[in-house]
Protein backbone atom coordinates (compact mmCIF):
# COMPACT_ATOMS: atom_id res chain seq x y z
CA UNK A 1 16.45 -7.99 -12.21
CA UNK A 2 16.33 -11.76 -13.70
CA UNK A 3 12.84 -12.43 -12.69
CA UNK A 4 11.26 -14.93 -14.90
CA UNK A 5 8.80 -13.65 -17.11
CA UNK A 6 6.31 -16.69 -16.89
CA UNK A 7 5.90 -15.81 -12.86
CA UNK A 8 5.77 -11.98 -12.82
CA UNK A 9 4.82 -10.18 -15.91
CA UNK A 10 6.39 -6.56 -15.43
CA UNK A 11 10.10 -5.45 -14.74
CA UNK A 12 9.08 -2.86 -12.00
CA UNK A 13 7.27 -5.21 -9.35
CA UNK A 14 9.56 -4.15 -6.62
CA UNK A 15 7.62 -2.02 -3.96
CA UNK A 16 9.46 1.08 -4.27
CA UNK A 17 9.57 1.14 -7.57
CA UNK A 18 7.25 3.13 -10.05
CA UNK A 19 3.93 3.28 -10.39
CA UNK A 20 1.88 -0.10 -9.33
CA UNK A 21 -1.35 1.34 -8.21
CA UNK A 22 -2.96 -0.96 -10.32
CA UNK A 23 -0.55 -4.39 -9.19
CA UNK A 24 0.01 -3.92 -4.96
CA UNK A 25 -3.38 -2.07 -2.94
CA UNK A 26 -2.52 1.36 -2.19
CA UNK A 27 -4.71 3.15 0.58
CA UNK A 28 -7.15 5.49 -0.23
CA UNK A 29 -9.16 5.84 2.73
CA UNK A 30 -7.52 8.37 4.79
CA UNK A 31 -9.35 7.88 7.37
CA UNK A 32 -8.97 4.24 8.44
CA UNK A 33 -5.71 3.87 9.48
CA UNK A 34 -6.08 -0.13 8.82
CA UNK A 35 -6.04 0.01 5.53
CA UNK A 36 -2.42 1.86 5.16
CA UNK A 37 -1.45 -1.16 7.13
CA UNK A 38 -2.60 -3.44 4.65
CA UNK A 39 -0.83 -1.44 2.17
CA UNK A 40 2.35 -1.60 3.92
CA UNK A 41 2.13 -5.91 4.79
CA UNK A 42 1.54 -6.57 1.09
CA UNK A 43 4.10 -4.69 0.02
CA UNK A 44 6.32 -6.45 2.17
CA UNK A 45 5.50 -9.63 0.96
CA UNK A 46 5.72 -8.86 -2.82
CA UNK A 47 9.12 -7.83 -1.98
CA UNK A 48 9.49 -10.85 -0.22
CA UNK A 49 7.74 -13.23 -3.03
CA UNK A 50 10.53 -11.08 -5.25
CA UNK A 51 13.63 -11.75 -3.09
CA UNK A 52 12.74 -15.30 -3.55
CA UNK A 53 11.94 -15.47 -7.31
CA UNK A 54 15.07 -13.78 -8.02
CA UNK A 55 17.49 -15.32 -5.86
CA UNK A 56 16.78 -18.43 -7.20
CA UNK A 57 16.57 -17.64 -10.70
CA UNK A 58 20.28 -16.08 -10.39
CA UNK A 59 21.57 -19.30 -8.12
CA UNK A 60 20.40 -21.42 -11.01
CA UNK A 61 21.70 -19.13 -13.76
CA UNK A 62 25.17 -19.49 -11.93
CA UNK A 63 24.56 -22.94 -12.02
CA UNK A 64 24.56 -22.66 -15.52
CA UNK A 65 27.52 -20.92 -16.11
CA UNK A 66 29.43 -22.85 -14.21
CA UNK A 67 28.80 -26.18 -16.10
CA UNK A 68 29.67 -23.83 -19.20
CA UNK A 69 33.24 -22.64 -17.86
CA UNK A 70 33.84 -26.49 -17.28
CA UNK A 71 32.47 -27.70 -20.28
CA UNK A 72 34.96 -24.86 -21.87
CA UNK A 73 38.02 -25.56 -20.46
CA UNK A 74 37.92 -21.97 -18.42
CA UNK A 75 37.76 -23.62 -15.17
CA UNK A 76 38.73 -27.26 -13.68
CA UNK A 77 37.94 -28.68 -10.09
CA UNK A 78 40.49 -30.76 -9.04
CA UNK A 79 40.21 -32.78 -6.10
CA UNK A 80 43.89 -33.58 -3.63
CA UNK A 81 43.52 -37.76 -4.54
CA UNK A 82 41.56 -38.13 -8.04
CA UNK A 83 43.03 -34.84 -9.71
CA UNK A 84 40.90 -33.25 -12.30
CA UNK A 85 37.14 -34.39 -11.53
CA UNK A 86 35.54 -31.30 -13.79
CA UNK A 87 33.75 -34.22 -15.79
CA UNK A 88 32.11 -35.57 -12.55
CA UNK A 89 30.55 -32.07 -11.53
CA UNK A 90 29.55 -30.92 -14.19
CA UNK A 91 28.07 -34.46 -14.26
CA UNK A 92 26.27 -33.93 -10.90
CA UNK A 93 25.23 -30.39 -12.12
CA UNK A 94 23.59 -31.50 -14.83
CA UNK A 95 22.07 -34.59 -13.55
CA UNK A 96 21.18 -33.76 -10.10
CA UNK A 97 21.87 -30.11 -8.63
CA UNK A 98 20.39 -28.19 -11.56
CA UNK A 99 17.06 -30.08 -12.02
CA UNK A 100 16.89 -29.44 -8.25
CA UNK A 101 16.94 -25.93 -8.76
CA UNK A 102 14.86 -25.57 -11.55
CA UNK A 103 11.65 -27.29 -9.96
CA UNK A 104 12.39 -25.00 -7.01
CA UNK A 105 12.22 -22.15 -9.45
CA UNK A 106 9.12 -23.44 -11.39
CA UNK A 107 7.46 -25.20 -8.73
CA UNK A 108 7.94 -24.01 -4.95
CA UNK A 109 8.92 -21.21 -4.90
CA UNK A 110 6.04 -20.61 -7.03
CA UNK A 111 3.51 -22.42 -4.52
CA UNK A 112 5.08 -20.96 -2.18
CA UNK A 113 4.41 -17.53 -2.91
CA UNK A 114 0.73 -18.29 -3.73
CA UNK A 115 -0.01 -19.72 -0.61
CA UNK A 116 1.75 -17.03 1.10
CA UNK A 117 -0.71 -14.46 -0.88
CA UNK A 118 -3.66 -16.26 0.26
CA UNK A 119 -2.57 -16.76 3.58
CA UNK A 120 -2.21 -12.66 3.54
CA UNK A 121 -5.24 -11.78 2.37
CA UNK A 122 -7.01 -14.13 5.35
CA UNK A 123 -5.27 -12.49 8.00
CA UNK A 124 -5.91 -8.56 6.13
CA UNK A 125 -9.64 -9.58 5.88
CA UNK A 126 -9.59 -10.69 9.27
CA UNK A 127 -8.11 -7.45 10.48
CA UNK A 128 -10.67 -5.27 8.50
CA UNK A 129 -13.65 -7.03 9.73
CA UNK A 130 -12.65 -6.87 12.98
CA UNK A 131 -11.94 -2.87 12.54
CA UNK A 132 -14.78 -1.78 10.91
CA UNK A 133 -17.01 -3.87 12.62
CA UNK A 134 -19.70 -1.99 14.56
CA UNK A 135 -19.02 -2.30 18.59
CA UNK A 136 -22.42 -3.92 19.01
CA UNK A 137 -22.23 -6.34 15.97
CA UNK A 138 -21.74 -10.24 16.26
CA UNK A 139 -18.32 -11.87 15.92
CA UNK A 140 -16.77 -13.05 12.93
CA UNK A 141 -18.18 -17.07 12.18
CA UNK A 142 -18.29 -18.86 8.91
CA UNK A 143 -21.11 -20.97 8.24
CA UNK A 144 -20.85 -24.30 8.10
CA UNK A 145 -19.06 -25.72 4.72
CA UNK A 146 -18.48 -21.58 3.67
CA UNK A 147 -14.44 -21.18 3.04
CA UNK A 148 -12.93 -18.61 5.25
CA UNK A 149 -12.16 -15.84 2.96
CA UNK A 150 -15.67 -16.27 1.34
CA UNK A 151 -17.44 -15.72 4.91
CA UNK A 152 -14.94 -12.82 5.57
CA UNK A 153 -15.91 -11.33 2.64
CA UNK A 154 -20.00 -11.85 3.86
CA UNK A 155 -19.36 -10.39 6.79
CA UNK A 156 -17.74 -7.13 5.55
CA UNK A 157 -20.50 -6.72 2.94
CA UNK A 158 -23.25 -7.93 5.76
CA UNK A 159 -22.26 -7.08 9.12
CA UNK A 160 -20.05 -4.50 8.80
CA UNK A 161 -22.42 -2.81 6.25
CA UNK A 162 -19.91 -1.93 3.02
CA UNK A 163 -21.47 -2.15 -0.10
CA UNK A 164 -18.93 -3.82 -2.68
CA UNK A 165 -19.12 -6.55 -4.71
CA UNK A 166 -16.11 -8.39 -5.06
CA UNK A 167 -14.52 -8.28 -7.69
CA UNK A 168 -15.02 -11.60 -10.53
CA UNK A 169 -10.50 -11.65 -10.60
CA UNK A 170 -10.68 -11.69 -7.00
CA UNK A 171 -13.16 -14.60 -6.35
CA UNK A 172 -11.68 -16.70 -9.21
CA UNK A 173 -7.68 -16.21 -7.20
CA UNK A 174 -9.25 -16.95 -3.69
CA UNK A 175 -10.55 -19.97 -5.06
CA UNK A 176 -7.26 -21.18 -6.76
CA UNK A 177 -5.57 -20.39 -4.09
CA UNK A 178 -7.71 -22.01 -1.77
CA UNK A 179 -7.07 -24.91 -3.81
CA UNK A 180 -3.32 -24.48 -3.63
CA UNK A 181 -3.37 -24.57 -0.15
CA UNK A 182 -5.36 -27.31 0.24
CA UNK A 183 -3.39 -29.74 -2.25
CA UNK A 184 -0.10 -29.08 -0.73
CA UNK A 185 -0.92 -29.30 2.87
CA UNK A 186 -2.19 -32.85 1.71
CA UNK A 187 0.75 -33.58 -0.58
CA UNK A 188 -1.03 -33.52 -3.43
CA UNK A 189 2.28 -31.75 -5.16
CA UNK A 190 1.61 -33.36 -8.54
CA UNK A 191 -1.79 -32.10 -8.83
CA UNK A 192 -0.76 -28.67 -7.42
CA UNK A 193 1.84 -28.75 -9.99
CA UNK A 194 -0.49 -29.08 -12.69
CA UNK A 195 -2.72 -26.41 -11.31
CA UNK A 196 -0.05 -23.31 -11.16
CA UNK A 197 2.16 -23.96 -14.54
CA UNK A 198 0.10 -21.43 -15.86
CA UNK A 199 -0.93 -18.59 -12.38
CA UNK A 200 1.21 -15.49 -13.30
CA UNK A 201 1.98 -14.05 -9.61
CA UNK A 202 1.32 -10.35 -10.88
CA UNK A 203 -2.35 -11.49 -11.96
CA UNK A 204 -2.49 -13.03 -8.59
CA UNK A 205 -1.46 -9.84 -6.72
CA UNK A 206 -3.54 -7.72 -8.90
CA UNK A 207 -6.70 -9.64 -8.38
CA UNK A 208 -6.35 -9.40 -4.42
CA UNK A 209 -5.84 -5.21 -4.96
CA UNK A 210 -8.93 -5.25 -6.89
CA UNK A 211 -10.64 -6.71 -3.87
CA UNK A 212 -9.07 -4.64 -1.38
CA UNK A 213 -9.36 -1.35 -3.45
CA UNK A 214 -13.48 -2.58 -3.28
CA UNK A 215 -13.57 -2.82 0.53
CA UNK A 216 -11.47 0.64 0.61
CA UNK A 217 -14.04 2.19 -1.33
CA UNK A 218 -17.00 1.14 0.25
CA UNK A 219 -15.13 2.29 3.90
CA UNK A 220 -14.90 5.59 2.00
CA UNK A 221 -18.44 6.06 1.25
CA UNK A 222 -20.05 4.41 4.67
CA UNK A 223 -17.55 6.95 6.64
């Protein structure tokens, strides 16, 4: 698998794969059927985030080789009128197609996937509380000013009496990727671009396991 090294850090990230216990949640309560779906829906999207990462990684890398077998004389594109025009695409290759490509590869689909992992871990929070919410407790609000996934994570520790503390990874990720969201719904791409040159998605993923694995354990011990 070409999957660039700067987004995910191991060779193995695909869901079916070998042992990622400590990358993508696995369930360990038994019990609480919910959390086996959580498993399952962030499995899917790694695979997802993967299927993107590496498609575009090999569409650029063919890219590539195709400027290379013009630029070597392998291959020519010849147009009916104008005859052999190889020049003039690898010209639009290199000056317009492949720079394309490569700030889809280092830049949205990048985002992308970040957003998509905080988006995820709203909805799975959502679903827990709701679960393991007593029947006679309040519904779900966030105070006023308190980001979503912050007040979920209240209410789970408060309300729904589990006692975790989440983990340090985990709040530092939310917040980033709170951020994330935020800047490109607003089209603040340049600072957003700034912000995840350096967010390996692995590390990302990982932090959000360490979070759920928290909740799962404190489910375990309330029974």
């Amino acid at each position: 698998m070409s999957v660039p090294s700067d987004l995910y850090d191991r060779n193995w990230l695909w869901s079916d794969g070998a042992d990622i216990k400590n990358y993508l949640y696995m369930a360990g309560d038994d019990s609480q059927p919910i959390f086996h779906g959580v498993q399952e829906e962030m499995a899917q999207l790694n695979d997802f985030c993967l299927l993107c990462i590496d498609g575009t990684s090999k569409h650029l890398a063919e890219l590539q080789r195709t400027v290379k077998r013009y630029r070597d004389g392998k291959e020519r594109a010849d147009h009916p009128e104008f005859g052999d025009v190889s020049n003039e695409v690898v010209s639009a290759l290199e000056s317009f197609y492949i720079p394309r490509w490569q700030d889809t590869e280092t830049f949205l689909v990048r985002a992308m996937c970040l957003i998509l992992l905080s988006a995820f871990t709203e909805k799975s929070l959502k679903d827990l509380a709701l679960y393991l919410a007593p029947a006679e407790a309040p519904r779900f609000k966030r105070k006023a000013g308190e980001a979503e996934i912050g007040a979920l994570v209240r209410y789970l520790q408060e309300t729904c009496a589990l006692h975790f503390e989440e983990p340090e990874s985990s709040q530092a990720i939310r917040e980033k990727c709170r951020s994330i969201r935020n800047d490109f719904a607003h089209g603040r791409w340049d600072v957003l671009n700034a912000s995840i040159a350096d967010q390996s998605l692995s590390t990302a993923f990982g932090a959000v396991t360490e979070l759920f694995y928290a909740i799962d354990e404190a489910s375990a011990i309330r029974g």
